[in-house]
PDB file of N, CA and C in Angstrom:
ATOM      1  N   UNK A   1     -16.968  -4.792   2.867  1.00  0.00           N
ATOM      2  CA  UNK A   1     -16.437  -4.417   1.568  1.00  0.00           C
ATOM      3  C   UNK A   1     -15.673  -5.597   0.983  1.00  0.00           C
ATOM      4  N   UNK A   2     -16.133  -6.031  -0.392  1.00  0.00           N
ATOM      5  CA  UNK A   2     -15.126  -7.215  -1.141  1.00  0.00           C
ATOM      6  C   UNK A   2     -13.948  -6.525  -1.804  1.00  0.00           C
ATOM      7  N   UNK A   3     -13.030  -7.141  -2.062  1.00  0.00           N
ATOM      8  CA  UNK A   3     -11.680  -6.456  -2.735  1.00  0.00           C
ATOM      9  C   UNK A   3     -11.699  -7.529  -3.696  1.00  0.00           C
ATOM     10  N   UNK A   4     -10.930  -7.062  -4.347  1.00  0.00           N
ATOM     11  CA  UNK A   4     -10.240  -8.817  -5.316  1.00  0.00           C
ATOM     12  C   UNK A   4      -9.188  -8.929  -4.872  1.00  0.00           C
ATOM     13  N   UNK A   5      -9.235 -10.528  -5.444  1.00  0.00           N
ATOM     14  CA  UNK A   5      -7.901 -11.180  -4.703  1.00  0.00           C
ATOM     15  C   UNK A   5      -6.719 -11.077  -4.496  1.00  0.00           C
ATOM     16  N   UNK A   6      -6.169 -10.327  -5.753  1.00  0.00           N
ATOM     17  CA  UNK A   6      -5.290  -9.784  -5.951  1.00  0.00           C
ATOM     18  C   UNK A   6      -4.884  -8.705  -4.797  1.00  0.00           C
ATOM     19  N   UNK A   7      -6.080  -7.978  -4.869  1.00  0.00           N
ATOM     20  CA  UNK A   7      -5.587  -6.709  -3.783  1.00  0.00           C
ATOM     21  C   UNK A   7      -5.331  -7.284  -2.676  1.00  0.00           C
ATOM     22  N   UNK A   8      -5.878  -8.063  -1.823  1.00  0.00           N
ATOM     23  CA  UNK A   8      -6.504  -8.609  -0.971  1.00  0.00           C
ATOM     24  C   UNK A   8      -4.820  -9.346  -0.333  1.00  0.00           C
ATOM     25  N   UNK A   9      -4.433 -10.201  -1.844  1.00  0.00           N
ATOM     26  CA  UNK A   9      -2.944 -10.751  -0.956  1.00  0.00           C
ATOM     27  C   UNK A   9      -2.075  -9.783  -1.055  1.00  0.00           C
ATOM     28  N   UNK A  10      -2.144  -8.345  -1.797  1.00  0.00           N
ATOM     29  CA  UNK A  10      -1.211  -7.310  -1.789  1.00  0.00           C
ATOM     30  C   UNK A  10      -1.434  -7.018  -0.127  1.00  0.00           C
ATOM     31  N   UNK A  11      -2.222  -6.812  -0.029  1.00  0.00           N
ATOM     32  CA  UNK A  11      -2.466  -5.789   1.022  1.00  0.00           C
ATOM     33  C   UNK A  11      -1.861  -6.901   2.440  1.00  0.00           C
ATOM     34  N   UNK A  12      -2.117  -8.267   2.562  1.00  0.00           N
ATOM     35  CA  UNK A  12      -2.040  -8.868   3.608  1.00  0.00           C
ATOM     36  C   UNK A  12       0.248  -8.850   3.309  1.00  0.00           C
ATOM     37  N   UNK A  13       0.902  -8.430   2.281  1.00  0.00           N
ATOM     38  CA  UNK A  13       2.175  -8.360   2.629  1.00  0.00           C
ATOM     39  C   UNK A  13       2.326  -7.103   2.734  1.00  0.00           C
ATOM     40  N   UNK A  14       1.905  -6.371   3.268  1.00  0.00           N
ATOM     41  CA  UNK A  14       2.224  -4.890   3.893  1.00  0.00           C
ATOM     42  C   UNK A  14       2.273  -4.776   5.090  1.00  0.00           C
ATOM     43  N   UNK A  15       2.920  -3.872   6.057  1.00  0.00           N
ATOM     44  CA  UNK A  15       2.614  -4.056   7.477  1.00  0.00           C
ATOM     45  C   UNK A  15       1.631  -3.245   7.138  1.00  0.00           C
ATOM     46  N   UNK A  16       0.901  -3.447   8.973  1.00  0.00           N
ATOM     47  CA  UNK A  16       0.003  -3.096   8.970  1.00  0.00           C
ATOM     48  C   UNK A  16      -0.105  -1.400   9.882  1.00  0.00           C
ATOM     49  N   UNK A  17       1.478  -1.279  10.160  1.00  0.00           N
ATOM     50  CA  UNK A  17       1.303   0.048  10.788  1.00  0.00           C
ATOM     51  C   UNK A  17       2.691   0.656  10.515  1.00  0.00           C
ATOM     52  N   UNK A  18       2.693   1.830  10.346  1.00  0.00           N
ATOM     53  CA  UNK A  18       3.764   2.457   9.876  1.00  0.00           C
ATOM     54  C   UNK A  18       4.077   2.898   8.657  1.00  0.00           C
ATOM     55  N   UNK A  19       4.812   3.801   8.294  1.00  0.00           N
ATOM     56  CA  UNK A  19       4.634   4.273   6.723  1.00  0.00           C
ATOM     57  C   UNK A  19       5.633   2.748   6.187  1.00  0.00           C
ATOM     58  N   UNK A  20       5.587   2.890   4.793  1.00  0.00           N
ATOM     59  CA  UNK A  20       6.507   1.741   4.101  1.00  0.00           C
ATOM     60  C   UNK A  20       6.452   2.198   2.325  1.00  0.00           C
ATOM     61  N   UNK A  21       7.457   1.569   1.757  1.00  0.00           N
ATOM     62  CA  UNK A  21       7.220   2.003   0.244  1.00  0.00           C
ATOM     63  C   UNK A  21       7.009   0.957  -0.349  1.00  0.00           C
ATOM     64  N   UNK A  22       6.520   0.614  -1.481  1.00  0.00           N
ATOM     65  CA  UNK A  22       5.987  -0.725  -1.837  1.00  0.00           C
ATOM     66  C   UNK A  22       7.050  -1.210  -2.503  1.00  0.00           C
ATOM     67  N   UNK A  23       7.844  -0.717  -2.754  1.00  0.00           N
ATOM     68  CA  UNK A  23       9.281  -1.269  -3.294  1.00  0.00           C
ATOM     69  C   UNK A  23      10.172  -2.319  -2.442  1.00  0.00           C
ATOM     70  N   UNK A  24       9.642  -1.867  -0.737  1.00  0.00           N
ATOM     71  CA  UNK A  24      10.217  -2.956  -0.544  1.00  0.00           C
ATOM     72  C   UNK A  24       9.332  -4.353  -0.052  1.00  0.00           C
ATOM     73  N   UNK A  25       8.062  -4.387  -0.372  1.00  0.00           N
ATOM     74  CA  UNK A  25       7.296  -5.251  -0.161  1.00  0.00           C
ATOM     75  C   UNK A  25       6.283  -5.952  -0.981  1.00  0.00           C
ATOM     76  N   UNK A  26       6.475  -5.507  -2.466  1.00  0.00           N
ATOM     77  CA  UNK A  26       5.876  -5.720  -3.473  1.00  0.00           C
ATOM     78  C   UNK A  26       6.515  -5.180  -4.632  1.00  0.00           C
ATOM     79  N   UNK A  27       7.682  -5.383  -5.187  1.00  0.00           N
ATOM     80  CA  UNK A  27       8.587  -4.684  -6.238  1.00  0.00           C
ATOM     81  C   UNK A  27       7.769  -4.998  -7.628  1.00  0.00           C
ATOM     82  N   UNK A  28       6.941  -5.832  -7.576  1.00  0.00           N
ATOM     83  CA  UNK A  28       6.195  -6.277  -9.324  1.00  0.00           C
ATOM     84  C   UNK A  28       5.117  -5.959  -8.998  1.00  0.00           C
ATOM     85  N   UNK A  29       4.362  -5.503  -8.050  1.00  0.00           N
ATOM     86  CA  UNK A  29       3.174  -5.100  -8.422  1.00  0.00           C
ATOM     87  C   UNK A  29       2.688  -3.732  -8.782  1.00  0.00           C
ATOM     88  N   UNK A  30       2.790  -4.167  -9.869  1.00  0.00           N
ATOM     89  CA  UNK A  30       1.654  -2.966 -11.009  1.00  0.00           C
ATOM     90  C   UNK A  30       0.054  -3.065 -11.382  1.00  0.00           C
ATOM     91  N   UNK A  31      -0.173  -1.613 -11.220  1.00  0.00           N
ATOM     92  CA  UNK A  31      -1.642  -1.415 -10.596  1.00  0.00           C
ATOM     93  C   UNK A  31      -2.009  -1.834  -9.190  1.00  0.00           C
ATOM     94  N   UNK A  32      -1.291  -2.152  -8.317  1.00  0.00           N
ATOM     95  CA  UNK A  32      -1.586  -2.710  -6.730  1.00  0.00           C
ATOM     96  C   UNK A  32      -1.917  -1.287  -6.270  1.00  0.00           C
ATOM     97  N   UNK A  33      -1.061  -0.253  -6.464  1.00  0.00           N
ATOM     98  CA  UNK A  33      -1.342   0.781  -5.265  1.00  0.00           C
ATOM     99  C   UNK A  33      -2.567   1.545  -6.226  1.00  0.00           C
ATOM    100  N   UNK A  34      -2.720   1.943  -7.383  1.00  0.00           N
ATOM    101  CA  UNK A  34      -3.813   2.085  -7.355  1.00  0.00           C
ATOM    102  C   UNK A  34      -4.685   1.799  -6.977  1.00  0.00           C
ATOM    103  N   UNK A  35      -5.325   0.500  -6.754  1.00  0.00           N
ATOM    104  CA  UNK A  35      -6.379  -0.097  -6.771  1.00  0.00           C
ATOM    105  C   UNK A  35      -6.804  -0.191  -5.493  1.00  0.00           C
ATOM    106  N   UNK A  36      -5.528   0.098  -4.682  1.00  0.00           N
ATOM    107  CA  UNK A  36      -5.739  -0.523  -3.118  1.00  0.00           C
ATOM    108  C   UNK A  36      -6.004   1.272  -2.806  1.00  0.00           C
ATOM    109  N   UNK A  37      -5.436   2.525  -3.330  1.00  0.00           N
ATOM    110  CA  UNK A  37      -5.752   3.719  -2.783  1.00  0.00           C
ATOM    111  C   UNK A  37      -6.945   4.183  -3.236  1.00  0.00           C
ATOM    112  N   UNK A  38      -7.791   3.509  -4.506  1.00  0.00           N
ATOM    113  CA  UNK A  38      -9.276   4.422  -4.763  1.00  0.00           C
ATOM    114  C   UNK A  38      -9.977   3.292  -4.012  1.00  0.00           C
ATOM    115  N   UNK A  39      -9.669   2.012  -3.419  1.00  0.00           N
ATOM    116  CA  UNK A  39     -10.830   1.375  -2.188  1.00  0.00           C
ATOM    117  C   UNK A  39     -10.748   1.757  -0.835  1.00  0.00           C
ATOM    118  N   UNK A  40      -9.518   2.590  -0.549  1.00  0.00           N
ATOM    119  CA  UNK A  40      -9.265   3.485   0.687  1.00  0.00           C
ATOM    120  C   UNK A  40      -8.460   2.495   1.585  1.00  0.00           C
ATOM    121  N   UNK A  41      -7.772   1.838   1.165  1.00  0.00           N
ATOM    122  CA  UNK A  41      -6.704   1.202   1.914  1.00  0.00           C
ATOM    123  C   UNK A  41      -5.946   1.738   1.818  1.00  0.00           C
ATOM    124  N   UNK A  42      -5.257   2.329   1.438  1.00  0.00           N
ATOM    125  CA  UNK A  42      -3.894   2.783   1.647  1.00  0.00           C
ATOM    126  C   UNK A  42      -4.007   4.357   1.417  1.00  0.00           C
ATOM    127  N   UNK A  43      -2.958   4.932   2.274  1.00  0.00           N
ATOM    128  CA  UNK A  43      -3.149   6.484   1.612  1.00  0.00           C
ATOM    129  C   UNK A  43      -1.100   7.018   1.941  1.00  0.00           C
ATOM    130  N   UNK A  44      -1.603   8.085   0.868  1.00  0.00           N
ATOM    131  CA  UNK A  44       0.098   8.795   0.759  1.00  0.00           C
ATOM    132  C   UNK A  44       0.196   9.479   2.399  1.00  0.00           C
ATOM    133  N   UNK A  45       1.600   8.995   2.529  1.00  0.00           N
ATOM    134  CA  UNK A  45       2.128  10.111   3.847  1.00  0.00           C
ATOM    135  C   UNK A  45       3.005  11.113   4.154  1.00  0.00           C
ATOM    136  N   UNK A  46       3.893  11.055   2.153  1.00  0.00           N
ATOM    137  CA  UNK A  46       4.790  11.406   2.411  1.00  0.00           C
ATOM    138  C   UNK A  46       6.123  11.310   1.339  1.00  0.00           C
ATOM    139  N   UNK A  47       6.721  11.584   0.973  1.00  0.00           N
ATOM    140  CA  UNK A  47       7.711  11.666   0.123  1.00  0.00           C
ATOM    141  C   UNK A  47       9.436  11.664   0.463  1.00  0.00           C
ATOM    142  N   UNK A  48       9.892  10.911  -0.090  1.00  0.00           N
ATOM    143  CA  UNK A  48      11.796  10.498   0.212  1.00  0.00           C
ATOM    144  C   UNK A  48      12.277  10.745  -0.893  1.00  0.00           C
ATOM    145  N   UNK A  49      13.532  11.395  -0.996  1.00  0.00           N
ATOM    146  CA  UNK A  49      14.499  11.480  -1.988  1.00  0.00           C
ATOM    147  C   UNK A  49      15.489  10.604  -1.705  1.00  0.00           C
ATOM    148  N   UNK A  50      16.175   9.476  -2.983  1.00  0.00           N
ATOM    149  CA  UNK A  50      16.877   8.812  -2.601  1.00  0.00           C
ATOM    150  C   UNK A  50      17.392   8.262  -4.287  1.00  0.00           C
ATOM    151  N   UNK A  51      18.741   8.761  -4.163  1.00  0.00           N
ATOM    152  CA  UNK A  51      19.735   8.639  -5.406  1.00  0.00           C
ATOM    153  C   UNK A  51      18.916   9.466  -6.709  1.00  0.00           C
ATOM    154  N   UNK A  52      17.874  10.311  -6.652  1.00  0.00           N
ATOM    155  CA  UNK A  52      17.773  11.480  -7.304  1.00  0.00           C
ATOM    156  C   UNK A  52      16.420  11.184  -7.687  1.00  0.00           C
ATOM    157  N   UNK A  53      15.366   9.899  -6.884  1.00  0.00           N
ATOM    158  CA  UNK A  53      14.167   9.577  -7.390  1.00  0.00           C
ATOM    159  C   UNK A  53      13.375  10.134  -5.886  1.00  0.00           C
ATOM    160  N   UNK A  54      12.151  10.373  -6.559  1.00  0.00           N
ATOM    161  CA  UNK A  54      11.305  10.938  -5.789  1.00  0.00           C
ATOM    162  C   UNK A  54      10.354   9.644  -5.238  1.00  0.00           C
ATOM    163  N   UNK A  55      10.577   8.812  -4.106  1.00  0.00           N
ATOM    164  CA  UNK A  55       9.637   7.585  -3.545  1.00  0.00           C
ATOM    165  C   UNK A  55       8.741   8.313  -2.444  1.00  0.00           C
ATOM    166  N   UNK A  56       7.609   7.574  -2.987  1.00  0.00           N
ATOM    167  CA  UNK A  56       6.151   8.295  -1.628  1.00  0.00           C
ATOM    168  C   UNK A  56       6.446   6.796  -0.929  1.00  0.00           C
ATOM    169  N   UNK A  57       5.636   7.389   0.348  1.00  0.00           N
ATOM    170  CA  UNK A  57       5.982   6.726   1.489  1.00  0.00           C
ATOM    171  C   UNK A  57       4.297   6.611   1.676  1.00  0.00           C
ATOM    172  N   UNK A  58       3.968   5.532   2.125  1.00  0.00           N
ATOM    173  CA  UNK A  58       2.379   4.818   1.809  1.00  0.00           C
ATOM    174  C   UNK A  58       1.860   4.328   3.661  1.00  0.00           C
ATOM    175  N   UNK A  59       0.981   4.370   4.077  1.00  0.00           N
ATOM    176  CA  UNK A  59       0.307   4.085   5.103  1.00  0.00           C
ATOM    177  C   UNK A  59      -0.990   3.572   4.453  1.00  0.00           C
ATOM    178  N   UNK A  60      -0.879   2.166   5.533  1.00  0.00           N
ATOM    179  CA  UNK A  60      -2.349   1.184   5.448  1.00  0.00           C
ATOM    180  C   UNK A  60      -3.720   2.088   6.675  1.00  0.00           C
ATOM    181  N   UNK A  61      -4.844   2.389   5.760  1.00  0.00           N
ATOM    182  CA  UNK A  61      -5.864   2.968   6.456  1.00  0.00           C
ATOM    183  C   UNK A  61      -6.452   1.969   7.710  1.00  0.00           C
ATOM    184  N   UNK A  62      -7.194   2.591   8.289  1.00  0.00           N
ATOM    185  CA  UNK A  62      -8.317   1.996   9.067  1.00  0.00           C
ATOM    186  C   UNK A  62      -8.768   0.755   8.820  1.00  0.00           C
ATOM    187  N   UNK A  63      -9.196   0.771   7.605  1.00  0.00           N
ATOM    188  CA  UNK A  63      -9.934  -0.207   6.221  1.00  0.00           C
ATOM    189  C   UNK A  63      -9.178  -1.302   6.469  1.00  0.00           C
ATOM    190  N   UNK A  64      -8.275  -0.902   5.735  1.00  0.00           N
ATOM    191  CA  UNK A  64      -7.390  -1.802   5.078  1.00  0.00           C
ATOM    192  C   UNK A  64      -6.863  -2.724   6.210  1.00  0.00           C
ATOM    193  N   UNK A  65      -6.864  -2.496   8.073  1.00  0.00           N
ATOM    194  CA  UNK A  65      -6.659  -3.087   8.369  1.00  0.00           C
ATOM    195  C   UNK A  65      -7.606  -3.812   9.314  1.00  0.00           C
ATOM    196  N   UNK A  66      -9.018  -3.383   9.113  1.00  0.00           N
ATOM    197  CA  UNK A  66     -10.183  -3.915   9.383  1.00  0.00           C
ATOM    198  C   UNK A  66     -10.217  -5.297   8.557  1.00  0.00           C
ATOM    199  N   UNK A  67     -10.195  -4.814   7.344  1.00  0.00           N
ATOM    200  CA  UNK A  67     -10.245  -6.194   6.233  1.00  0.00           C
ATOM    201  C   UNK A  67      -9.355  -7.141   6.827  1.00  0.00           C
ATOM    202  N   UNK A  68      -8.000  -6.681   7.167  1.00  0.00           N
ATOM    203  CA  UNK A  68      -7.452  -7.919   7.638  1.00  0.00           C
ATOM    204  C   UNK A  68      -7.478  -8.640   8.913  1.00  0.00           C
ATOM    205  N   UNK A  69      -7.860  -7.808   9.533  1.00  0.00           N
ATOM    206  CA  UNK A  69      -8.855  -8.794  10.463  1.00  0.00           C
ATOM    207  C   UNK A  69      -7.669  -8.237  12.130  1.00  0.00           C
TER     208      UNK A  69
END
């Protein structure tokens, strides 16, 4: 599977195991988690309340860490 590049260096600053929120590993990227959840890299795990905002909590698929090797 090709990604674009973009996704491609999103995805290589994520860990690769464990839930995480992209806030703390990508704070400017807009459109990243889209793009990376309809190619099946990433999927929701989960939801945090914190100072009255609702943050999902994100896990890297199978995929996503096949691609990276």
């Amino acid at each position: 599977m090709k990604i674009p590049a973009r996704q491609k260096e999103a995805l290589r600053a994520l860990p690769a195991t464990g839930p995480f929120l992209f806030r703390d590993y990508l704070p400017d990227a807009k459109g990243v988690v889209v793009g990376l959840r309809r190619a099946g890299l990433i999927r929701k795990v989960g939801f945090r309340r914190e100072k009255g905002y609702r943050l999902t909590s994100w896990e890297m698929t199978d995929e996503g860490r096949r691609i990276l090797g």
